[in-house]
Each structure stands twice: as structure tokens, then as C-alpha cells.
N, C-alpha and C. Protein backbone atom coordinates (compact mmCIF):
# COMPACT_ATOMS: atom_id res chain seq x y z
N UNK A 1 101.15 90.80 95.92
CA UNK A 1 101.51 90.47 97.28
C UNK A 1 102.95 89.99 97.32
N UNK A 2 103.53 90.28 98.10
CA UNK A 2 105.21 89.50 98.66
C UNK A 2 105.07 88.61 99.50
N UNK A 3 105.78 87.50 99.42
CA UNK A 3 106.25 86.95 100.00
C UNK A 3 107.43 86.85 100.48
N UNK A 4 107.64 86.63 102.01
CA UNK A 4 106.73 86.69 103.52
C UNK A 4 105.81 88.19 103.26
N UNK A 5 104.90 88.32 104.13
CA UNK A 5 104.19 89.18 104.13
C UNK A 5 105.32 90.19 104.72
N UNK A 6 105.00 91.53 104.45
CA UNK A 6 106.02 92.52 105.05
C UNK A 6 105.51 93.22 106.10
N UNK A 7 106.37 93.18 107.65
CA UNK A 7 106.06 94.08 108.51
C UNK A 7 105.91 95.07 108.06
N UNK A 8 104.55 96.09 108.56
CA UNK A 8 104.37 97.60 107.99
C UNK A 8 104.18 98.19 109.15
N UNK A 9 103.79 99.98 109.06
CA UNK A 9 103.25 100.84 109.88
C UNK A 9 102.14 101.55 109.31
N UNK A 10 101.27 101.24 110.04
CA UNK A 10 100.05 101.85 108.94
C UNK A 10 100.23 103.24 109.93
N UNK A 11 99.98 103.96 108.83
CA UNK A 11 99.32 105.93 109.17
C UNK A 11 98.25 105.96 109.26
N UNK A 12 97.92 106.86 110.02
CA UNK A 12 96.64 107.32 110.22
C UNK A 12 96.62 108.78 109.00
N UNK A 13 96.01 108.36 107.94
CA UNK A 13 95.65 108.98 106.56
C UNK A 13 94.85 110.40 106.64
N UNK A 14 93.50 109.87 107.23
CA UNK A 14 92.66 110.89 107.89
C UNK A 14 93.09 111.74 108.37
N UNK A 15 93.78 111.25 109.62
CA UNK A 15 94.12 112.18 111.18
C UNK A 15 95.44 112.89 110.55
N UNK A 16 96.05 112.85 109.71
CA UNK A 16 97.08 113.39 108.82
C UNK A 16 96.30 114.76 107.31
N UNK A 17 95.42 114.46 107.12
CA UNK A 17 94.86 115.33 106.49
C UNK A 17 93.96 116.02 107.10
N UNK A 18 93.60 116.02 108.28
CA UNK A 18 92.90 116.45 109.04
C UNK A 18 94.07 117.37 109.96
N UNK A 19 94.90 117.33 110.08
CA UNK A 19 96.11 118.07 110.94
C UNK A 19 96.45 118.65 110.23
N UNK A 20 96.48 118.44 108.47
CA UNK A 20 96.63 119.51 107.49
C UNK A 20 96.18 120.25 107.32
N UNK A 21 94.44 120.30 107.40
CA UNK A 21 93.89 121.21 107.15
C UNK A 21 93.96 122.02 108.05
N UNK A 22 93.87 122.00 109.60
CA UNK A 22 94.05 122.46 110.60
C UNK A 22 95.15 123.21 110.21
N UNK A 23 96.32 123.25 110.23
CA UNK A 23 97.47 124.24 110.16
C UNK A 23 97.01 124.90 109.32
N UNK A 24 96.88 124.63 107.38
CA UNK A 24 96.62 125.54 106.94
C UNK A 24 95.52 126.66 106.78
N UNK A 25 94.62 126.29 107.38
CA UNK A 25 93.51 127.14 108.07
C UNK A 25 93.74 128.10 109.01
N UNK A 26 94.72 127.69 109.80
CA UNK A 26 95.56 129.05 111.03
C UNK A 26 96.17 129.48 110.06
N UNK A 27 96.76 129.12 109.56
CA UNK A 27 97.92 130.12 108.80
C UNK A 27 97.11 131.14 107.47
N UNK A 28 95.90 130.37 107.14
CA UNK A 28 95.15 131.17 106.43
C UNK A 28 94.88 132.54 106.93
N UNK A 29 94.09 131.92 108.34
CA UNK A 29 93.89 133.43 108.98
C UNK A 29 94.38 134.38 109.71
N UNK A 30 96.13 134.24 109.29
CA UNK A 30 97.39 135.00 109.90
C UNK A 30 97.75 134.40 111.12
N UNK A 31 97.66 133.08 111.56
CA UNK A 31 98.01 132.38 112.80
C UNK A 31 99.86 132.26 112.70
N UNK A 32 100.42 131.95 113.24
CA UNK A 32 102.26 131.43 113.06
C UNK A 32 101.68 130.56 113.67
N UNK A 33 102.11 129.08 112.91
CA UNK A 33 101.84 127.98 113.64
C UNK A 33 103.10 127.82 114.52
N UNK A 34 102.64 126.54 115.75
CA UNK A 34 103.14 126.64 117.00
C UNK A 34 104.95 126.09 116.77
N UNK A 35 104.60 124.86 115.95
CA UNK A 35 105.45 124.17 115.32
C UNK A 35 105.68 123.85 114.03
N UNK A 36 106.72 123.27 113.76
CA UNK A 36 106.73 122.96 112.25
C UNK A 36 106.08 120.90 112.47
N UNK A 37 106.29 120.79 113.47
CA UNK A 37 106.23 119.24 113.59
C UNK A 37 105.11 118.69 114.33
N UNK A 38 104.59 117.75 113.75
CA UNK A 38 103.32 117.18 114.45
C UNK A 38 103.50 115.92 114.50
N UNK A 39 103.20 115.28 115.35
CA UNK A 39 103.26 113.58 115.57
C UNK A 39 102.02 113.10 116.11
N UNK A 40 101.48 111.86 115.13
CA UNK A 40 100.19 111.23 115.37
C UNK A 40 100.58 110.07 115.41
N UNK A 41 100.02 109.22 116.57
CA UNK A 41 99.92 107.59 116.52
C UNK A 41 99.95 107.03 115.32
N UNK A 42 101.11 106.05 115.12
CA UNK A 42 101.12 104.36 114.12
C UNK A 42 101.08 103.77 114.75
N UNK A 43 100.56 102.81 114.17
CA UNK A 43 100.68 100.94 114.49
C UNK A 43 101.33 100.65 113.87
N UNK A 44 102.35 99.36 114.10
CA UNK A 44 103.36 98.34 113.37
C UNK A 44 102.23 96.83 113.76
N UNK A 45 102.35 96.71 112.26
CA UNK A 45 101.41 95.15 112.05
C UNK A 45 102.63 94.81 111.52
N UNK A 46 102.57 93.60 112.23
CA UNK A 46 104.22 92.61 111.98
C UNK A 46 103.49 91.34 111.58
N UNK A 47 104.14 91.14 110.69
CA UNK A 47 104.28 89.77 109.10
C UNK A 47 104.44 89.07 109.17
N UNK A 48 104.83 87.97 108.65
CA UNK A 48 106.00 87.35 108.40
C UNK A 48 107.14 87.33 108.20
N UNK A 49 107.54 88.99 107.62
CA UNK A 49 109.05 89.33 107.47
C UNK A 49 109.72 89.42 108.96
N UNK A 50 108.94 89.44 110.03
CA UNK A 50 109.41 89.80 110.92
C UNK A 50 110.17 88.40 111.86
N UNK A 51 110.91 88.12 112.07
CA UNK A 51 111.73 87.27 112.98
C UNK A 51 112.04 87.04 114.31
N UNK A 52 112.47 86.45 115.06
CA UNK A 52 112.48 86.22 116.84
C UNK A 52 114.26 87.04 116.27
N UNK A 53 114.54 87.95 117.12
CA UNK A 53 116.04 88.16 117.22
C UNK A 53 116.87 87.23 117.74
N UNK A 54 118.08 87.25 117.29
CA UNK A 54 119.02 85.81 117.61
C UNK A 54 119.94 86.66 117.99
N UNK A 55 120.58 85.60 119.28
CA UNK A 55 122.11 86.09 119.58
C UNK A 55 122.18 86.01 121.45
N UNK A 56 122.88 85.52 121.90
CA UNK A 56 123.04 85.24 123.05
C UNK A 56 121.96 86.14 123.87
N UNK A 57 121.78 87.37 124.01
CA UNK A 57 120.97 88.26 124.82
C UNK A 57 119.72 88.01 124.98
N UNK A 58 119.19 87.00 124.30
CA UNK A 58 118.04 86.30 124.61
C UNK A 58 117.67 85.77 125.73
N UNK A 59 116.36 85.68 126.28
CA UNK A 59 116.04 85.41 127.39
C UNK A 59 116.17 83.87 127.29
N UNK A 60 116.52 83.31 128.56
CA UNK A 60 117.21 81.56 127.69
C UNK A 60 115.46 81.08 127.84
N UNK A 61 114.46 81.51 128.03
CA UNK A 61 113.02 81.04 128.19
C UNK A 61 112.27 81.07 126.18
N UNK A 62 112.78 82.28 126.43
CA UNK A 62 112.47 82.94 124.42
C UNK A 62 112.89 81.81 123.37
N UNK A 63 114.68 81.78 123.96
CA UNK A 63 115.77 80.93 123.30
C UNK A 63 114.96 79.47 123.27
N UNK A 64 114.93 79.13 124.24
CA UNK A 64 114.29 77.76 124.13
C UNK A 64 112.99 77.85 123.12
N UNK A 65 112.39 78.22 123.42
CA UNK A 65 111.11 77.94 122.21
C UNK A 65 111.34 78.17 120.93
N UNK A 66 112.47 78.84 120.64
CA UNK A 66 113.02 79.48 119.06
C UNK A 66 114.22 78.68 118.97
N UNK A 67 113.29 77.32 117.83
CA UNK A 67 114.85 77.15 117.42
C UNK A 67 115.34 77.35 116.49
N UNK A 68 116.93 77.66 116.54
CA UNK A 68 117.79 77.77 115.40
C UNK A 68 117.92 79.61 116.39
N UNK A 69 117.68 79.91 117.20
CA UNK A 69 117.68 81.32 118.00
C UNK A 69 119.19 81.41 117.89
N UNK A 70 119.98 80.64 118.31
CA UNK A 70 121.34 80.53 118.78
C UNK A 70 122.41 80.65 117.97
């Protein structure tokens, strides 16, 4: 484990080998697939690595509850 925990993006593993097989199955049976590119939903599970952003553009409501924001 690391410390802070690290913001990640988990994949969807399945739904990624499952979109694999799918293409190569058309293409098995002489299909031209549509695209070269496919995009499936992530999630970002945020850590501890992850931080309040600092720097004036802060909402002064945010700013206030975060200190050291400034």
C-alpha cells in the first residue's frame, strides 16, 4: 500500500473484454468494424493523494473551510 492512498480510475475489466470479444467476432465473420475506438465508463475514486486546489480562483466559501488554501 502507499501512502496517502492514491487517487485512481478504476476500468471496467469485463465491459472491456467483453467489447473485445465483440469486435473480434465481427471481424471474424468479415464485418469492417465501425471504428477503431471505443469508450466505456470510469470512475475516479479519489484518496488521499488528492487535495482542495489552491490559488486565488477559489470560491472564497471553499477558501474559508481550507486552510492553508491561500
Amino acid at each position: 500500500m502507499s501512502v496517502p492512498a492514491l487517487t485512481t480510475v478504476v476500468q471496467p475489466l469485463r465491459d472491456i473484454g467483453r467489447a473485445a470479444l465483440r469486435i473480434i467476432l465481427r471481424q471474424v465473420g468479415g464485418e469492417v468494424p465501425d471504428s477503431r475506438r471505443v469508450e466505456l465508463a470510469t470512475k475516479l475514486v479519489v484518496r488521499e493523494s488528492t487535495a482542495a486546489p489552491r490559488g486565488e480562483w477559489l470560491a472564497p466559501t471553499l477558501a474559508a473551510t481550507c486552510p492553508g488554501a491561500r
